[in-house]
Protein backbone atom coordinates (compact mmCIF):
# COMPACT_ATOMS: atom_id res chain seq x y z
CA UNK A 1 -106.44 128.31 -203.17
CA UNK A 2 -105.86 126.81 -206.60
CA UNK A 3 -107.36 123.75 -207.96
CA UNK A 4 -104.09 122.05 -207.35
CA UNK A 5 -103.43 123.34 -204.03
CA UNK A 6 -106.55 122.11 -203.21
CA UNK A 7 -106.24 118.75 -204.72
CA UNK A 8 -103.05 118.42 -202.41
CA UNK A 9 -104.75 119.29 -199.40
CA UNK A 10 -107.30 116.58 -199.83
CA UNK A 11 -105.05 114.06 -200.80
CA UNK A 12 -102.79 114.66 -197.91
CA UNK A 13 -106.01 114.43 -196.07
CA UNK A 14 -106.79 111.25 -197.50
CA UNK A 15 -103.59 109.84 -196.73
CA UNK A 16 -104.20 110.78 -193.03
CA UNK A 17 -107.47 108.88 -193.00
CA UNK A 18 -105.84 105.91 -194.67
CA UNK A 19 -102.58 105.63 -192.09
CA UNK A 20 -105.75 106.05 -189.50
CA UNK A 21 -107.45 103.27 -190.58
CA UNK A 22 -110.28 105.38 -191.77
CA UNK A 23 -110.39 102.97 -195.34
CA UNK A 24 -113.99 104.63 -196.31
CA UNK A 25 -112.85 108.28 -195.41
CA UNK A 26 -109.75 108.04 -197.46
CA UNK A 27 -111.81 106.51 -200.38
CA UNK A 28 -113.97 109.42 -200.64
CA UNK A 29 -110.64 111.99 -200.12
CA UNK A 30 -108.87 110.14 -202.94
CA UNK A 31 -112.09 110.87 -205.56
CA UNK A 32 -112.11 114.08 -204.67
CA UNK A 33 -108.64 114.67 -204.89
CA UNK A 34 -108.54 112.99 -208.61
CA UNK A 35 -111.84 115.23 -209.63
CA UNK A 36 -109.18 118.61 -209.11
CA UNK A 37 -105.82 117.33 -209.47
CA UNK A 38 -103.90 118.57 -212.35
CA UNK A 39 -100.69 117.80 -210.68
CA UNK A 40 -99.04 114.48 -212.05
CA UNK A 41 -97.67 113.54 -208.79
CA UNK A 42 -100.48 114.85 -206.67
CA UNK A 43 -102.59 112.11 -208.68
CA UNK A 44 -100.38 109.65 -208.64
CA UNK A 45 -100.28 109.73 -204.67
CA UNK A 46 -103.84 109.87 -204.45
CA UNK A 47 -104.54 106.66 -207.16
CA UNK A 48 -101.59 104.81 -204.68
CA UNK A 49 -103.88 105.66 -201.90
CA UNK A 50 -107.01 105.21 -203.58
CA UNK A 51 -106.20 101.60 -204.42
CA UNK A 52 -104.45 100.17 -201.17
CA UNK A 53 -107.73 101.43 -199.36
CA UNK A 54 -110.13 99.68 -201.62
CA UNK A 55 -107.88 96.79 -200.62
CA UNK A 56 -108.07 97.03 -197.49
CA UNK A 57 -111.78 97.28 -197.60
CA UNK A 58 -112.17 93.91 -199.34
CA UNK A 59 -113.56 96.33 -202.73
CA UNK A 60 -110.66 94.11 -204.97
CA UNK A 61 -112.81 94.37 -208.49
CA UNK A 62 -112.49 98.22 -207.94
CA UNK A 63 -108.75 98.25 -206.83
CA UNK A 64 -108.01 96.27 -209.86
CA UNK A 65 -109.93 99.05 -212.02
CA UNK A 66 -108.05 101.97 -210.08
CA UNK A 67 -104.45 99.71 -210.83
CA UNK A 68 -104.93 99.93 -214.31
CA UNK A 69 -105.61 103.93 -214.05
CA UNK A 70 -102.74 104.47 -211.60
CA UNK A 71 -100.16 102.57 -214.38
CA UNK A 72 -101.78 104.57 -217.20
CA UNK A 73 -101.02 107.90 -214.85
CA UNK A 74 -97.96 106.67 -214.16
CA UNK A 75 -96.44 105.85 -217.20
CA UNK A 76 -96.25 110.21 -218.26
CA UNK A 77 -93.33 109.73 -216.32
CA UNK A 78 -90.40 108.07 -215.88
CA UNK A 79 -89.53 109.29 -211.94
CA UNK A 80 -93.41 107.50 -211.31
CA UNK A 81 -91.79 104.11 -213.22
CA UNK A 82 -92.15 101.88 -209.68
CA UNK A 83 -95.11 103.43 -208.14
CA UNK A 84 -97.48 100.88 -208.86
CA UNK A 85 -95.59 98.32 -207.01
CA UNK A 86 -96.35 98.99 -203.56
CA UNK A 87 -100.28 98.95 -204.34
CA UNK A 88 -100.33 96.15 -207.16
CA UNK A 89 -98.18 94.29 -204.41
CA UNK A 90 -100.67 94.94 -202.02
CA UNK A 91 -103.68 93.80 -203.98
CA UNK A 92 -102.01 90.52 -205.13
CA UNK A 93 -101.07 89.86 -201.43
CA UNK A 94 -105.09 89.96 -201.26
CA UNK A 95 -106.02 88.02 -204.01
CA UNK A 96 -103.58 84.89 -202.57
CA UNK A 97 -101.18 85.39 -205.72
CA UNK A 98 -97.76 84.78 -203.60
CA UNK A 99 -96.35 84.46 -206.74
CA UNK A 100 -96.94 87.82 -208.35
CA UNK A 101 -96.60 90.09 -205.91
CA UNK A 102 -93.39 88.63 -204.71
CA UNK A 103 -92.39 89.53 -208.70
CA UNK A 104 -93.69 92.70 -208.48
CA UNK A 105 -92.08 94.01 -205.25
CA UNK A 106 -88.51 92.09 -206.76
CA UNK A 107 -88.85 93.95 -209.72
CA UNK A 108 -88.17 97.66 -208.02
CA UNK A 109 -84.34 98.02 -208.37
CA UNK A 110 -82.73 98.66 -204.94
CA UNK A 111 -81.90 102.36 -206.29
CA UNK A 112 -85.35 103.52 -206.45
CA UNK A 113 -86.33 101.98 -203.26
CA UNK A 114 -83.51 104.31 -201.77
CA UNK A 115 -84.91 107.30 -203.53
CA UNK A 116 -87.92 109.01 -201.37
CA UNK A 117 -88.88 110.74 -204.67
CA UNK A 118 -89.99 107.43 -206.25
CA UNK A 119 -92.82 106.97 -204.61
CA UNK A 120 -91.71 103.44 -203.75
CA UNK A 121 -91.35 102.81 -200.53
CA UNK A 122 -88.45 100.56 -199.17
CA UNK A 123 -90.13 99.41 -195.95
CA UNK A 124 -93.56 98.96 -196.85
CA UNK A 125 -92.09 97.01 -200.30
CA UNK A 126 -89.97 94.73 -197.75
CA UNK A 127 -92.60 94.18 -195.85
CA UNK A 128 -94.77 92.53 -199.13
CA UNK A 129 -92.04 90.56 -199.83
CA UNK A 130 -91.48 89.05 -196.66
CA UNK A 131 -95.48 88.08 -196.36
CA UNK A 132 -94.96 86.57 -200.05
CA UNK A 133 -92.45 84.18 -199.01
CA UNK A 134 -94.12 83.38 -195.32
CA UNK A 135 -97.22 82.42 -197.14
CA UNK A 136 -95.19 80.35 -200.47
CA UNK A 137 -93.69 78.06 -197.61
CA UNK A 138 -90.16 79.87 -197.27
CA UNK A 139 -89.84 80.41 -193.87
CA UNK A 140 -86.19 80.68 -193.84
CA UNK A 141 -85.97 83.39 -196.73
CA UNK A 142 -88.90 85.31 -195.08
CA UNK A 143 -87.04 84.88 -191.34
CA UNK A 144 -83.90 86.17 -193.16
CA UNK A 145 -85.33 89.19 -194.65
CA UNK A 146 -86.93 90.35 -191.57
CA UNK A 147 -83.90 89.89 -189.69
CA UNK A 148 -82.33 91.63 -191.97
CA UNK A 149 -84.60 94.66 -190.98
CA UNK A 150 -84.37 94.39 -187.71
CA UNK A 151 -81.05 94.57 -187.64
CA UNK A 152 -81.81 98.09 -189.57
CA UNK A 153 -83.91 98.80 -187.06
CA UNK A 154 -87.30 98.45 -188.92
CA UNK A 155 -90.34 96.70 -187.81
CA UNK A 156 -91.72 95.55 -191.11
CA UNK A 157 -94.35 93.66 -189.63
CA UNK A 158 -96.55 93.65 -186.84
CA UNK A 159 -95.72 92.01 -183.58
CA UNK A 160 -97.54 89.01 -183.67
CA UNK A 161 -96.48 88.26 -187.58
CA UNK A 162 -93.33 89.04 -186.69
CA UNK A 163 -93.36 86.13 -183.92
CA UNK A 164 -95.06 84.04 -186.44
CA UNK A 165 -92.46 84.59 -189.26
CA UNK A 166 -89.48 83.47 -186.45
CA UNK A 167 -91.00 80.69 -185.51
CA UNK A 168 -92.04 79.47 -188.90
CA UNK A 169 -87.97 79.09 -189.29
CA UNK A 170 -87.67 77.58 -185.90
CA UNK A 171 -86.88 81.04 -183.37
CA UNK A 172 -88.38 82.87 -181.14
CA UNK A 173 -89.99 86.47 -180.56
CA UNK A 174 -86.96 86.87 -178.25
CA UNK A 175 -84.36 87.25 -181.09
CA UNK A 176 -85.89 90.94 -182.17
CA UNK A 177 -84.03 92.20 -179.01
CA UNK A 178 -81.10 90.75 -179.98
CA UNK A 179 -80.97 91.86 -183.61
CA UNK A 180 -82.59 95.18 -182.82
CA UNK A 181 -80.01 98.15 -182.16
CA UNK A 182 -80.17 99.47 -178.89
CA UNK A 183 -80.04 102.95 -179.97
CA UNK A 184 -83.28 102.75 -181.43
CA UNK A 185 -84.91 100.49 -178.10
CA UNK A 186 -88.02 103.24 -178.21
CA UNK A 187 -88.88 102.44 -181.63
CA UNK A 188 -89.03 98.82 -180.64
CA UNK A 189 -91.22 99.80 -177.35
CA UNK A 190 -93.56 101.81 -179.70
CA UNK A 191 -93.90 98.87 -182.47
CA UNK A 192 -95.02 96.46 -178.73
CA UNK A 193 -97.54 99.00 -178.47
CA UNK A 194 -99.18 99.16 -181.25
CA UNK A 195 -100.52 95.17 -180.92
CA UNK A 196 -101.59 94.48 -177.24
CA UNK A 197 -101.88 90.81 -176.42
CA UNK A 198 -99.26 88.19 -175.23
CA UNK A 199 -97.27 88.34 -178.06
CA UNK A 200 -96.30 91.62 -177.08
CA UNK A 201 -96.36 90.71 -173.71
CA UNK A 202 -93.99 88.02 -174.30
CA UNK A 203 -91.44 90.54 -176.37
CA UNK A 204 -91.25 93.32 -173.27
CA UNK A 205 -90.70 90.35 -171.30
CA UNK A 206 -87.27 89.70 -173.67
CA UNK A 207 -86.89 93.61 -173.46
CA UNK A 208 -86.33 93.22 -169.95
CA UNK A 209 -84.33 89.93 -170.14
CA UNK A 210 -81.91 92.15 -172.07
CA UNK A 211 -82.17 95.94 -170.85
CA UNK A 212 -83.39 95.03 -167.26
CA UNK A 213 -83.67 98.32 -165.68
CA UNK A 214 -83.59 100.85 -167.86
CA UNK A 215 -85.12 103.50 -167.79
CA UNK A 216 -86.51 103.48 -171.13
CA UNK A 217 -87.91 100.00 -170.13
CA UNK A 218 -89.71 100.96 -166.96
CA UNK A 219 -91.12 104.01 -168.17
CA UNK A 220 -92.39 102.11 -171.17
CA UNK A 221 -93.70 99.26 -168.83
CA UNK A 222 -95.62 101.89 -166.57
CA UNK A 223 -97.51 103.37 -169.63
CA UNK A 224 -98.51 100.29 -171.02
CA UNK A 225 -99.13 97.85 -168.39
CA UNK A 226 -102.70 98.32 -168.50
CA UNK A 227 -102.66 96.14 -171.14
CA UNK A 228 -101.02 93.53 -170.24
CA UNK A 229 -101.98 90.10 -169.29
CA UNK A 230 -102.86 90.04 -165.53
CA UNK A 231 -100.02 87.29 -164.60
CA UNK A 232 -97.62 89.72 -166.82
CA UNK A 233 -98.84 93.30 -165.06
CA UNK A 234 -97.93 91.15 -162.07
CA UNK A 235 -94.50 90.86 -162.62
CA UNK A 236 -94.48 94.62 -164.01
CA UNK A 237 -95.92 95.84 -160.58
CA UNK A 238 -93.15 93.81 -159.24
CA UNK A 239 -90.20 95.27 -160.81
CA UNK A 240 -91.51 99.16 -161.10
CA UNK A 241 -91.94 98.54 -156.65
CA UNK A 242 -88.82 97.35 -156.84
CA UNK A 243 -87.23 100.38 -158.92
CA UNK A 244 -89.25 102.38 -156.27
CA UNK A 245 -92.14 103.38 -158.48
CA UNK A 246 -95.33 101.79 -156.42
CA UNK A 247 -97.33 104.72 -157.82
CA UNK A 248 -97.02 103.47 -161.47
CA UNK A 249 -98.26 99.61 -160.19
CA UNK A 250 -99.24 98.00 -163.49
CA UNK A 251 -101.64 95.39 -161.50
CA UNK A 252 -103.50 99.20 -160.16
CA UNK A 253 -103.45 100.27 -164.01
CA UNK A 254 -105.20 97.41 -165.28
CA UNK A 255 -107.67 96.96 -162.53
CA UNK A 256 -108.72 100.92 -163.40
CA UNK A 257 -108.33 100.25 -166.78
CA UNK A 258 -112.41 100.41 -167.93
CA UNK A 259 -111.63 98.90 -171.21
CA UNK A 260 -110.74 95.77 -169.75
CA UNK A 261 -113.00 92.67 -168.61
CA UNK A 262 -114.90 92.97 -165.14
CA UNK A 263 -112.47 89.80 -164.91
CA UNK A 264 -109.51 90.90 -165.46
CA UNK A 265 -109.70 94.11 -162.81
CA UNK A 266 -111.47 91.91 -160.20
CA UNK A 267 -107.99 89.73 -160.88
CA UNK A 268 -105.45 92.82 -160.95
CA UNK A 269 -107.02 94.60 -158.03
CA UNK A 270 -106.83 91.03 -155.85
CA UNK A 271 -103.73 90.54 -156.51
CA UNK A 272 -102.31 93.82 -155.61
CA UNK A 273 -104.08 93.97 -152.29
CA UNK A 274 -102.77 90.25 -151.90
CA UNK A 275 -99.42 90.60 -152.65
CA UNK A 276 -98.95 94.60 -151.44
CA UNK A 277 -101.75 94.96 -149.17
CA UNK A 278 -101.97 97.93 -151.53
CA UNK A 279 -105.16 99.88 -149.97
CA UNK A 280 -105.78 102.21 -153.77
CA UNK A 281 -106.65 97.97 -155.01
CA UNK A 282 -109.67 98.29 -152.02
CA UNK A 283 -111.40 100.55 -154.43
CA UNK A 284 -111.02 98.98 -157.61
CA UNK A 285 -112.00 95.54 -156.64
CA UNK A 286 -115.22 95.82 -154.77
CA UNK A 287 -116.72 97.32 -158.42
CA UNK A 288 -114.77 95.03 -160.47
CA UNK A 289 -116.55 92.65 -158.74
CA UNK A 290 -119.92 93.56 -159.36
CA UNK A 291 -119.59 93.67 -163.15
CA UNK A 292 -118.16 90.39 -162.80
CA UNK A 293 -121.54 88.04 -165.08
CA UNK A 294 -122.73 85.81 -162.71
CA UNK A 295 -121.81 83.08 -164.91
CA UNK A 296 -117.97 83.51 -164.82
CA UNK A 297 -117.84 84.27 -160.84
CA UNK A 298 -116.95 80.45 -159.90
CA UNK A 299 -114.52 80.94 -163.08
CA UNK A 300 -113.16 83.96 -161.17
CA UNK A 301 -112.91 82.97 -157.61
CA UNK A 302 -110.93 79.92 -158.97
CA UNK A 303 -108.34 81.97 -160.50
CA UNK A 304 -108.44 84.44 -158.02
CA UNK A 305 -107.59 81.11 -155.32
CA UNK A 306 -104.55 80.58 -156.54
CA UNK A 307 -103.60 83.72 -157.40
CA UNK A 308 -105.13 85.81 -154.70
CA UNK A 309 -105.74 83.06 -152.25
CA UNK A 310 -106.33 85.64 -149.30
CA UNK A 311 -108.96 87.88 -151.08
CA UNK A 312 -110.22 84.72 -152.29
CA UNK A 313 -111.24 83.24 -148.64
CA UNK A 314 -112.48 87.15 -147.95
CA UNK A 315 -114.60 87.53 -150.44
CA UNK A 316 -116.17 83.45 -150.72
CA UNK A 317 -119.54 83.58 -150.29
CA UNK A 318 -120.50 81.96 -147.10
CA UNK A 319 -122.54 78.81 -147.79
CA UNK A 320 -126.30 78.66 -146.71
């Protein structure tokens, strides 16, 4: 393998660890990478890289020293004219100047963001700009852009920015479904996955407002409902009985979901053997239970009253 080749390799590598979240690991690629790489572009990739991981690491004083080597590197060439935008955008974004890296990402002409050779990437460059604006108190031009993408089918943000950039200009999470084309519903489902909590919660509950049984819907809901909120796995277990799919109970898949609270499966498994007399629940609450820190159990047979109100009398410790 030749120096080159190898550089490549490691800064493909490093690219890997930085879409992974593995910040450190990619920092250490990127150096290595540089330390071989002959390659203009191969270097060029790996300063990009090297510099939105120090970022994202908080190392600013070094991402600022990397900038000014990934301009000089790529100013050899005219096709590398825009690539410091995306990280320079980035690190601006982190230092609080709205200003500047709103500039920065504006200055890439809408050419080059269209060219995949420029090393300027259209979604991640949108995604700056909207931030810039949200944060410089222009909700409505932020809202706007993002729509914008959504209507393209691109999730430029995540799903609870994405709820707070709509309702910064007076919407809700519940226009994404609208705007977002329903040929490309399973990119939307994805983007819900990758943020568990009740903002996403409260977008599949809009997916279902507008798609209500499809398939692409239900199957989604089964593989995620783990992670829903309990009252939201409840209406999941609901609607997946009702499609004739007891077997993929969301209520069942949180209560066996370990990576949940002892709370939360105590909750789930009540509720399923309250509401479906669902014996598999029988073995997931008893445990549940157990785990359940002594200080929360009034906290839990409270909720589990009025949610549960059955299981709640059964399981009531009988006063002395």
């Amino acid at each position: 393998m030749t120096l080159d080749s190898e550089a490549s390799h490691l800064m493909n590598h490093a690219r890997t660890d930085f879409s992974s979240g593995r910040f450190t690991e990619a920092i250490s690629g990127c150096q290595e990478a540089l330390v071989c790489a002959g390659d203009p572009r191969t270097r060029v990739m790996a300063l990009q890289t090297f510099v939105e991981s120090l970022v994202h690491m908080g190392r600013l004083t070094e991402a600022n020293a990397a900038l000014a080597e990934l301009r000089s590197e790529a100013a050899t060439d005219p096709a590398f004219a825009h690539a410091t935008a995306e990280p320079e955008g980035r690190l601006r974004l982190a230092e609080r100047d709205y200003a500047l890296a709103l500039a920065v990402v504006r200055a890439v002409p809408e050419d080059v963001r269209d060219d995949e050779h420029s090393l300027a990437d259209e979604d991640s460059l949108c995604e700056i700009e909207i931030k810039c604006l949200y944060f410089l108190e222009r909700p409505h031009e932020a809202a706007q852009l993002l729509r914008a993408c959504l209507r393209d089918a691109h999730l430029p943000l995540s799903v609870p920015e994405i709820a707070d950039a709509l309702e910064a200009d007076g919407s809700r999470l519940a226009e994404v479904v609208d705007l977002f084309p329903e040929e490309a519903l399973c990119a939307l489902l994805m983007g819900i996955s990758e943020v568990p909590g009740p903002h996403a919660a409260e977008l599949l509950e809009a997916v279902w407002d507008h798609y209500g049984t499809d398939s692409r819907v239900l199957t989604f809901a089964a593989e995620f409902g783990a992670k829903l909120p309990v009252v939201n796995a409840l209406h999941w277990s609901v609607r997946l009985r009702n499609a004739g799919q007891a077997d993929q109970c969301t209520l069942l898949a949180l209560a066996a979901n370990q990576h949940r609270t002892p709370r939360e499966r105590a909750l789930a498994a009540a509720v399923a053997l309250e509401l479906f007399s669902d014996v598999n629940a029988l073995g997931l609450l008893a445990p549940a239970l157990e785990e359940v820190p002594d200080e929360q159990s009034a906290l839990v047979l409270d909720e589990m009253r009025l949610l549960a109100p059955d299981i709640a009398v059964a399981i009531e410790p009988v006063p002395a």
